[in-house]
PDB file of N, CA and C in Angstrom:
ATOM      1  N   UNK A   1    -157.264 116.707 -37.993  1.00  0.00           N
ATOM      2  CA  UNK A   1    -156.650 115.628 -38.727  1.00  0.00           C
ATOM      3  C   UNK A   1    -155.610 114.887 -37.872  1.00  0.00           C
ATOM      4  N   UNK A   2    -154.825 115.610 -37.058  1.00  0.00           N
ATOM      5  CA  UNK A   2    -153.754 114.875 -36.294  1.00  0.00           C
ATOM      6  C   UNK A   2    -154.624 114.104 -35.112  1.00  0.00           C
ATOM      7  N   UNK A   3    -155.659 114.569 -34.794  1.00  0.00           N
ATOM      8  CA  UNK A   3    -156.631 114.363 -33.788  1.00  0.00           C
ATOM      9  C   UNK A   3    -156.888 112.377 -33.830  1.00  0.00           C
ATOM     10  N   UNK A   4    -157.436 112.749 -35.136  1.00  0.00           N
ATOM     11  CA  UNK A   4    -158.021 111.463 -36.053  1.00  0.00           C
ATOM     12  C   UNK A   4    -157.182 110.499 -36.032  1.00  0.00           C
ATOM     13  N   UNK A   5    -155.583 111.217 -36.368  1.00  0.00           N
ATOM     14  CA  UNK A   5    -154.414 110.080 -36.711  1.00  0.00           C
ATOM     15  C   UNK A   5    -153.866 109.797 -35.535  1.00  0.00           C
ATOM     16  N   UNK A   6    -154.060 110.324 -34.487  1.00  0.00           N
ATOM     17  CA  UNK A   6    -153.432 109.752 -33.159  1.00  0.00           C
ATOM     18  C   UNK A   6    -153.967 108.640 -32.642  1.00  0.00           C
ATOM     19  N   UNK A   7    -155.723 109.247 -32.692  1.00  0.00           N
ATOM     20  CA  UNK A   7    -156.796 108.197 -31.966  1.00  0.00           C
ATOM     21  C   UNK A   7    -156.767 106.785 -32.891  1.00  0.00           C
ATOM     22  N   UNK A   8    -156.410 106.527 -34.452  1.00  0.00           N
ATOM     23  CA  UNK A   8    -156.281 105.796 -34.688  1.00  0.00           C
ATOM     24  C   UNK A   8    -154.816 105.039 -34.329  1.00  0.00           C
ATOM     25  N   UNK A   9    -153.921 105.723 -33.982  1.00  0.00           N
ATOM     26  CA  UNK A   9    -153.107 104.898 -34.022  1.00  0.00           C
ATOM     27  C   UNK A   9    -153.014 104.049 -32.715  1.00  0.00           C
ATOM     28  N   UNK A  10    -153.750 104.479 -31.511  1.00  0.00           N
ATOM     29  CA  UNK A  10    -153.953 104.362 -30.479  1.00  0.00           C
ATOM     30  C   UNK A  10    -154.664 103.180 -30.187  1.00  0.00           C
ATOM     31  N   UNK A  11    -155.903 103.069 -31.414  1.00  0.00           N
ATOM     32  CA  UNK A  11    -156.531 101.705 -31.345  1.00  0.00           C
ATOM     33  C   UNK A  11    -155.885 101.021 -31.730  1.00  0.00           C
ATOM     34  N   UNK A  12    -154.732 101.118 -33.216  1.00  0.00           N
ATOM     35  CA  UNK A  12    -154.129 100.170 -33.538  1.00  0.00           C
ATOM     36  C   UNK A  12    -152.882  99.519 -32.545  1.00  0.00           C
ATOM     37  N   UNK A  13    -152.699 100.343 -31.722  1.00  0.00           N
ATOM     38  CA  UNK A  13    -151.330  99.791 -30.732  1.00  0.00           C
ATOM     39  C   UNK A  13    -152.173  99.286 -29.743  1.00  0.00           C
ATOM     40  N   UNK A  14    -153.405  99.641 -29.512  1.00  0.00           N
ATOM     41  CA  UNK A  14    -154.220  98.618 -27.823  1.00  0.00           C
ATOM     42  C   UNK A  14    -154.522  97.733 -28.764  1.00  0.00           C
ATOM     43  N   UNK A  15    -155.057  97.352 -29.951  1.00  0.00           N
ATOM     44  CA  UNK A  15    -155.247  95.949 -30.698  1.00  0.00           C
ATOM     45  C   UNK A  15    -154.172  94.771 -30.824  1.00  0.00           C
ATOM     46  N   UNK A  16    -153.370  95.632 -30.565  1.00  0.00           N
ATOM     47  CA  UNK A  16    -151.881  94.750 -31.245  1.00  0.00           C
ATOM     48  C   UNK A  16    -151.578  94.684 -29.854  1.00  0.00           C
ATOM     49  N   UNK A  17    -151.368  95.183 -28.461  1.00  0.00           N
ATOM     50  CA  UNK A  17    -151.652  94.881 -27.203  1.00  0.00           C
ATOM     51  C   UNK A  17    -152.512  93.571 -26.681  1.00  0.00           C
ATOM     52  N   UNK A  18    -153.616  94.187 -27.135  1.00  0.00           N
ATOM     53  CA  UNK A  18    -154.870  92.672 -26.670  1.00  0.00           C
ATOM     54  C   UNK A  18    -154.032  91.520 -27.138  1.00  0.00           C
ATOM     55  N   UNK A  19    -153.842  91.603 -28.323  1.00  0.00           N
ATOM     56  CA  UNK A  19    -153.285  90.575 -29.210  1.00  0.00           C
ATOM     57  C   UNK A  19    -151.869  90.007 -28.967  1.00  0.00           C
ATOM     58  N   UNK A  20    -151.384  90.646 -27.907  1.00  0.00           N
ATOM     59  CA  UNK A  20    -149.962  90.039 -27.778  1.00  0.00           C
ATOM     60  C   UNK A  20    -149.119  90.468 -28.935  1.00  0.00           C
ATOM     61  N   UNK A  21    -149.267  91.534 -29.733  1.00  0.00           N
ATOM     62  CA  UNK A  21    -148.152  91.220 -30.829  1.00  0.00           C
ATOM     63  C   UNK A  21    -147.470  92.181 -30.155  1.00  0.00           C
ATOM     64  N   UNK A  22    -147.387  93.087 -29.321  1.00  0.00           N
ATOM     65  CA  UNK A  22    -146.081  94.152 -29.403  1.00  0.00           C
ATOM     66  C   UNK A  22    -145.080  93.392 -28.814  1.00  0.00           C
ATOM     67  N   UNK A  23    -144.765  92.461 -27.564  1.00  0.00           N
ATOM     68  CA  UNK A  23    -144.236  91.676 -27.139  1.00  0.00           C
ATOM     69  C   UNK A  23    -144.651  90.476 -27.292  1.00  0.00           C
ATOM     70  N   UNK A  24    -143.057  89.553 -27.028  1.00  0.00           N
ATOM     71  CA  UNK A  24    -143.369  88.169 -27.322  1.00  0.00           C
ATOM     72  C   UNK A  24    -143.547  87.653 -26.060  1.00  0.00           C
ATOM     73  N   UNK A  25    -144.061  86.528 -26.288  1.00  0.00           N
ATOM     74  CA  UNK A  25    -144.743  86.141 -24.791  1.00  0.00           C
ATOM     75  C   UNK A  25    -144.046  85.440 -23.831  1.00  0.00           C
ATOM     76  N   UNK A  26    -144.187  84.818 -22.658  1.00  0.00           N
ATOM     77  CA  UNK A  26    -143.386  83.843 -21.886  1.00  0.00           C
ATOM     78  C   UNK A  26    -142.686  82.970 -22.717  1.00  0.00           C
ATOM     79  N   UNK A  27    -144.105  82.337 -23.150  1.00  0.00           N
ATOM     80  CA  UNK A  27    -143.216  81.001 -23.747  1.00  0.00           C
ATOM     81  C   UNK A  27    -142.048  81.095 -24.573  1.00  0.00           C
ATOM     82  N   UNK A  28    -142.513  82.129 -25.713  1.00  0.00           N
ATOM     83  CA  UNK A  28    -141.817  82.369 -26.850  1.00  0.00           C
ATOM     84  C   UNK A  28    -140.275  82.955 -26.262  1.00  0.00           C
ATOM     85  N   UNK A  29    -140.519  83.599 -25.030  1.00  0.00           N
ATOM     86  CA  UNK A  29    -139.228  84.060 -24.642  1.00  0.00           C
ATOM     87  C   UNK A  29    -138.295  82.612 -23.705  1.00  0.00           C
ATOM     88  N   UNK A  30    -139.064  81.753 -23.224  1.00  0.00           N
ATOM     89  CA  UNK A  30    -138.752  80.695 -23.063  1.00  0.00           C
ATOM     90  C   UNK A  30    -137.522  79.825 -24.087  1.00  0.00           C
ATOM     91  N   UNK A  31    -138.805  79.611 -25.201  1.00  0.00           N
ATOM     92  CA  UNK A  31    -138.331  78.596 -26.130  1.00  0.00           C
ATOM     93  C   UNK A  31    -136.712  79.579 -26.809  1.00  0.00           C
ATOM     94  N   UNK A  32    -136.999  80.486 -26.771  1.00  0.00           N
ATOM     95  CA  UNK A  32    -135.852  81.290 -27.582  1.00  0.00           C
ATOM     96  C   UNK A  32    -134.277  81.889 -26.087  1.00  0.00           C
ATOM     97  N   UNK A  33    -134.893  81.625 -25.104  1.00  0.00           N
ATOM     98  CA  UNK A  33    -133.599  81.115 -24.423  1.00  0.00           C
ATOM     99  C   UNK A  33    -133.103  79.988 -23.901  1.00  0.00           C
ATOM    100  N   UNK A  34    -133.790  79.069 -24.301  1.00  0.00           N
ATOM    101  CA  UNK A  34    -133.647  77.936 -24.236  1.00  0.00           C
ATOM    102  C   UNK A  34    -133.938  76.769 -22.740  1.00  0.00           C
ATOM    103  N   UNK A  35    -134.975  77.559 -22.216  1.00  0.00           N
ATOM    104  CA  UNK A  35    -135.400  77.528 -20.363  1.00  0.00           C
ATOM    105  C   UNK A  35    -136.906  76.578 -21.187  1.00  0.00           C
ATOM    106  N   UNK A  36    -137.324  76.370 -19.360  1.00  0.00           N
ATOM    107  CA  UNK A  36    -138.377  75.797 -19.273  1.00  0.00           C
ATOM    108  C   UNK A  36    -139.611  76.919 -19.084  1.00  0.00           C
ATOM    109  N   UNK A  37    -140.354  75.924 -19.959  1.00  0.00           N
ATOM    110  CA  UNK A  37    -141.764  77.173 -19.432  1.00  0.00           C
ATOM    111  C   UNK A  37    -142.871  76.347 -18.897  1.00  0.00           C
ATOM    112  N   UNK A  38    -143.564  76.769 -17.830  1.00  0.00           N
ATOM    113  CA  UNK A  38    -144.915  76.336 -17.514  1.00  0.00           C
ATOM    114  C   UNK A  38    -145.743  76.893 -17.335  1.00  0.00           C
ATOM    115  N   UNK A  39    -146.864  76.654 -18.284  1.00  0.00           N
ATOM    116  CA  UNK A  39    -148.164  77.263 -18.283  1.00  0.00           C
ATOM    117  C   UNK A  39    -148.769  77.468 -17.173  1.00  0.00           C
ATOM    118  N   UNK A  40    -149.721  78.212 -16.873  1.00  0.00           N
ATOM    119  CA  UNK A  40    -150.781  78.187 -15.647  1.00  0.00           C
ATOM    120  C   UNK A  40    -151.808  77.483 -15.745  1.00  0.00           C
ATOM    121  N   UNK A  41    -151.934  76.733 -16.812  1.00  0.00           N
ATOM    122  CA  UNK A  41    -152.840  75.581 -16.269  1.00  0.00           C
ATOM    123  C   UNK A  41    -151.913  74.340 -15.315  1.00  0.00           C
ATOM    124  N   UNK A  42    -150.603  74.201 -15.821  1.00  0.00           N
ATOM    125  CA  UNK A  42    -149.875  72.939 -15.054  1.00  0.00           C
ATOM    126  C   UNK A  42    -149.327  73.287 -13.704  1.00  0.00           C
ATOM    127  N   UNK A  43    -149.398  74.994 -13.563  1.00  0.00           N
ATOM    128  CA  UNK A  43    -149.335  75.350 -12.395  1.00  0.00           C
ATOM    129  C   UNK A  43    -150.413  75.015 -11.332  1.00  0.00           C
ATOM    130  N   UNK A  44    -152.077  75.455 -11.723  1.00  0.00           N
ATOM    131  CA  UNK A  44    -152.763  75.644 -11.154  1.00  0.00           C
ATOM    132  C   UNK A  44    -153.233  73.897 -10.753  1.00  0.00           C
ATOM    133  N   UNK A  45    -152.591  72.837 -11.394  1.00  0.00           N
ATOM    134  CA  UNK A  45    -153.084  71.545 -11.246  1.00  0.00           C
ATOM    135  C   UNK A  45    -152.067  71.351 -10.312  1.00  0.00           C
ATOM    136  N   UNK A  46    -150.426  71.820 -10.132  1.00  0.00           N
ATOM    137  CA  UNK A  46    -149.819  71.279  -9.064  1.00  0.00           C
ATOM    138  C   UNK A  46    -150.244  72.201  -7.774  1.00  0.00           C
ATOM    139  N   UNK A  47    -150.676  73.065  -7.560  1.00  0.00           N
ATOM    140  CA  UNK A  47    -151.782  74.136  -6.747  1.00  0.00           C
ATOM    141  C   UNK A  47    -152.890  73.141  -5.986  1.00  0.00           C
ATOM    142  N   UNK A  48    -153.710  72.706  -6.897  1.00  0.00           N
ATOM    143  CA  UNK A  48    -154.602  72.067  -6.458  1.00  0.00           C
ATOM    144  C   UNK A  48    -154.189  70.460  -5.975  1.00  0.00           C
ATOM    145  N   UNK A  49    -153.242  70.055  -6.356  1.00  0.00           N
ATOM    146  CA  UNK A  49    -152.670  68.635  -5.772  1.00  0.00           C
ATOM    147  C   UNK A  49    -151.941  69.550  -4.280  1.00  0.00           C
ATOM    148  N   UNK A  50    -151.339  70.039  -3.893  1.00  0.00           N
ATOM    149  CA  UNK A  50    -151.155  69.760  -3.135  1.00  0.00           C
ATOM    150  C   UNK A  50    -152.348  70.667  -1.724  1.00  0.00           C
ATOM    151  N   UNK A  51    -153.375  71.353  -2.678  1.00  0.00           N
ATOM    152  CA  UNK A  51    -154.485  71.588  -1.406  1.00  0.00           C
ATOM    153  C   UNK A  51    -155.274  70.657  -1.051  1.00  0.00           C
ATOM    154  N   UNK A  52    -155.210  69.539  -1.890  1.00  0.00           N
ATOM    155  CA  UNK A  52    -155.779  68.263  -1.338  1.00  0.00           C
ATOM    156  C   UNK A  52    -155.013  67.473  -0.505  1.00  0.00           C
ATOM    157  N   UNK A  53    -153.627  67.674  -0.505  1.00  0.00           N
ATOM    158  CA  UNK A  53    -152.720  66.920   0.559  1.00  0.00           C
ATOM    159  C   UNK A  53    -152.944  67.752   1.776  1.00  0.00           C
ATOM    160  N   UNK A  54    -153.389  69.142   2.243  1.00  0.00           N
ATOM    161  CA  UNK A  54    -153.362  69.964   3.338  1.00  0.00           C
ATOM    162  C   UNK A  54    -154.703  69.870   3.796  1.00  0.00           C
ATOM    163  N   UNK A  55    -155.017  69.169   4.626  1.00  0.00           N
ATOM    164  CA  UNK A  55    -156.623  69.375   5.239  1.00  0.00           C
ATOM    165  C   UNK A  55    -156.680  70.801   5.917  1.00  0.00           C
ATOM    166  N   UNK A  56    -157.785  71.312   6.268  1.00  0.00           N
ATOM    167  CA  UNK A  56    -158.296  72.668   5.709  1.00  0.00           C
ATOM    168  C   UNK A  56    -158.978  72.691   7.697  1.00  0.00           C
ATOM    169  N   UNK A  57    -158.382  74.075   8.059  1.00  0.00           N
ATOM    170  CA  UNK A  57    -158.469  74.830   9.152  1.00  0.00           C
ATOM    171  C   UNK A  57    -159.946  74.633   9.571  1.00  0.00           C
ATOM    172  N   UNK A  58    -160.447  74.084  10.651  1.00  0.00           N
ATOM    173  CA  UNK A  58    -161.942  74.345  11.157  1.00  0.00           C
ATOM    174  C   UNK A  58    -161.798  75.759  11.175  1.00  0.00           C
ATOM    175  N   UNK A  59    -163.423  76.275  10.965  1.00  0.00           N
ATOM    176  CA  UNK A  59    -163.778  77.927  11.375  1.00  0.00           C
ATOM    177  C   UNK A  59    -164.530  77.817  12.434  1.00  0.00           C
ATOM    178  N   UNK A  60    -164.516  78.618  13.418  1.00  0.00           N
ATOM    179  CA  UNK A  60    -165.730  79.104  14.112  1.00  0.00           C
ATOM    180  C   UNK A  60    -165.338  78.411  15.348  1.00  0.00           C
ATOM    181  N   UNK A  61    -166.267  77.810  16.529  1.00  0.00           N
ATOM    182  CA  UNK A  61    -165.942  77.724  18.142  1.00  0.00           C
ATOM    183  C   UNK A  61    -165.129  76.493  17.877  1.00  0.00           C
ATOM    184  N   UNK A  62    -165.241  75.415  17.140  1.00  0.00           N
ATOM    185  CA  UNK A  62    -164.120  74.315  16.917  1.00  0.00           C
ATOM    186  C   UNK A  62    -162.914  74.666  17.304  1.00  0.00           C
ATOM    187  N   UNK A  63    -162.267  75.722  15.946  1.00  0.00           N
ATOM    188  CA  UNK A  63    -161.069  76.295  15.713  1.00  0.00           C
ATOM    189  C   UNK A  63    -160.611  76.754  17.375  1.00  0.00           C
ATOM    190  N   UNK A  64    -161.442  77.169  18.187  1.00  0.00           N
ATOM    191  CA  UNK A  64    -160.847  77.459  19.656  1.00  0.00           C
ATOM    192  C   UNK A  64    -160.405  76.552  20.595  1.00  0.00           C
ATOM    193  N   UNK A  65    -160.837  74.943  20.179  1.00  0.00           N
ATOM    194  CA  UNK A  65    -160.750  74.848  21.231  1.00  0.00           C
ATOM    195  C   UNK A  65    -159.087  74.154  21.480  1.00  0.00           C
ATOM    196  N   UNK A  66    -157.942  74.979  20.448  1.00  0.00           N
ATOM    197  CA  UNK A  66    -156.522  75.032  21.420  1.00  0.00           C
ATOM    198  C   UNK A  66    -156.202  75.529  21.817  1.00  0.00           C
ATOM    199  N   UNK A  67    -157.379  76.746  22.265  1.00  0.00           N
ATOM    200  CA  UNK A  67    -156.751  77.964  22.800  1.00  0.00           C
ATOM    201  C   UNK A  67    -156.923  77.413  24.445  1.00  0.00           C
ATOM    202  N   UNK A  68    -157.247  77.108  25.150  1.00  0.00           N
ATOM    203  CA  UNK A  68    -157.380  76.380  26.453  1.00  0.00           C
ATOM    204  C   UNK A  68    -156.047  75.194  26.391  1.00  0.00           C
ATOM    205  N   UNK A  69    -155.068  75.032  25.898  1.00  0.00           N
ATOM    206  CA  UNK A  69    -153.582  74.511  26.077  1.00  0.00           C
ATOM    207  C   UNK A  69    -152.731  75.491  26.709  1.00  0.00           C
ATOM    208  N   UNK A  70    -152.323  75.312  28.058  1.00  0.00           N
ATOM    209  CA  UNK A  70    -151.826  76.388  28.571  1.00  0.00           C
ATOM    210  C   UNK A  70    -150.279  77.047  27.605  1.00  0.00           C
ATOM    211  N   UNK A  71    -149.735  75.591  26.852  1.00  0.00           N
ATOM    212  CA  UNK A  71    -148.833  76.097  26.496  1.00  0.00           C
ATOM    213  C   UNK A  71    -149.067  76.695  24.972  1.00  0.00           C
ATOM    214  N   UNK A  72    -150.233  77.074  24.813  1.00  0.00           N
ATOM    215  CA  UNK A  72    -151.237  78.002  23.678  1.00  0.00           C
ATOM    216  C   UNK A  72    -150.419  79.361  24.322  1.00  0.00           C
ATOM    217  N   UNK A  73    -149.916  80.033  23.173  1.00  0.00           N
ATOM    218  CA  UNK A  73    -149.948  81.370  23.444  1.00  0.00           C
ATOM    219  C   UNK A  73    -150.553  82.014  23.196  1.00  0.00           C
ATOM    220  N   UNK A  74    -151.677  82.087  22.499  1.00  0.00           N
ATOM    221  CA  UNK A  74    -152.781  83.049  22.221  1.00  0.00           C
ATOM    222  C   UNK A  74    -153.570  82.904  24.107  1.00  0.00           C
ATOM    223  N   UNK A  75    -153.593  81.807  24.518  1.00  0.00           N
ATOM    224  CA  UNK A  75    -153.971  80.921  25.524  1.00  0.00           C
ATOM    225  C   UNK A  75    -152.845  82.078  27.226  1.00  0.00           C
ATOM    226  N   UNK A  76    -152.100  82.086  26.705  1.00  0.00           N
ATOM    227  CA  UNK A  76    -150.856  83.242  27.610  1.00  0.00           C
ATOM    228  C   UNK A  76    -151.022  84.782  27.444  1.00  0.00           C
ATOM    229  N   UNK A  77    -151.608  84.742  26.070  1.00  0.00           N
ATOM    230  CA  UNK A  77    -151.677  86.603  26.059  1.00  0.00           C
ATOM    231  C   UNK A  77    -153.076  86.977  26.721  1.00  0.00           C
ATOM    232  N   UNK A  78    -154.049  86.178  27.012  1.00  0.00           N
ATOM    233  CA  UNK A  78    -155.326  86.471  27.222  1.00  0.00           C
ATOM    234  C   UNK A  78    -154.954  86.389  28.887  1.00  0.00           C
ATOM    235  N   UNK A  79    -154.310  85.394  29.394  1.00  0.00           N
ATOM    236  CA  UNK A  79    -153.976  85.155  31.060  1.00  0.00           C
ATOM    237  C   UNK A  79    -153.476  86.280  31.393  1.00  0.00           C
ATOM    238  N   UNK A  80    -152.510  87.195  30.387  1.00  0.00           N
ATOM    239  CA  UNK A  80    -151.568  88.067  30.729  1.00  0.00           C
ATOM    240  C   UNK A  80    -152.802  89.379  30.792  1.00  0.00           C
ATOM    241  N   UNK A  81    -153.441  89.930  29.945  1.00  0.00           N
ATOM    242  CA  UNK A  81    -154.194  90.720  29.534  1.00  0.00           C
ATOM    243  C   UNK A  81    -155.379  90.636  30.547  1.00  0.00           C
ATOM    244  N   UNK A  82    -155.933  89.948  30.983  1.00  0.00           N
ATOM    245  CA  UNK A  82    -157.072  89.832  31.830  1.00  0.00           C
ATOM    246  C   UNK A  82    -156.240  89.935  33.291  1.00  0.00           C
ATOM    247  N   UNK A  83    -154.813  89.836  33.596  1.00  0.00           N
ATOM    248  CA  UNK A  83    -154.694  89.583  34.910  1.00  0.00           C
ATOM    249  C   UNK A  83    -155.109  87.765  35.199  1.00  0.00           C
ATOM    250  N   UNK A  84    -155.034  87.103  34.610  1.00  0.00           N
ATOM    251  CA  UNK A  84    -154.961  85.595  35.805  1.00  0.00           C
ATOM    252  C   UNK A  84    -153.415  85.092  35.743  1.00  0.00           C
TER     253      UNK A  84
END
């Protein structure tokens, strides 16, 4: 019987979990101290504005070719390491 009444109470506290009721949420803790809140959608849109302002790293033999700038240091550890 205690078995029964635990496992139920167990679903009832992960339900009320899923559900957000045991704690109140960002916002609500927001609005009730009187701060700003921002969602993660208005996050993820100022995210994506500014990965469109950053043009995006070549991959592959492109990306090498600053390594041949002597004043490249990846360009200095390889001179150093090989001996030239």
């Amino acid at each position: 019987m205690v078995t029964a009444r635990a496992d139920k109470l167990t679903q009832a506290i992960l339900n009320k979990a899923f559900r957000s009721k045991l704690m109140p949420t960002e916002a609500e803790l927001a609005r009730h101290e009187g701060r700003s809140y921002e969602p993660a959608s208005t996050l993820l849109a100022k995210i994506e504005a500014q990965r469109k302002d950053v043009k995006p790293q070549r991959k592959g033999q492109n990306a090498e070719k600053g390594l041949l700038d002597k004043n490249n240091v990846r360009f200095q550890i390889l001179c150093i390491k090989n001996h030239y």
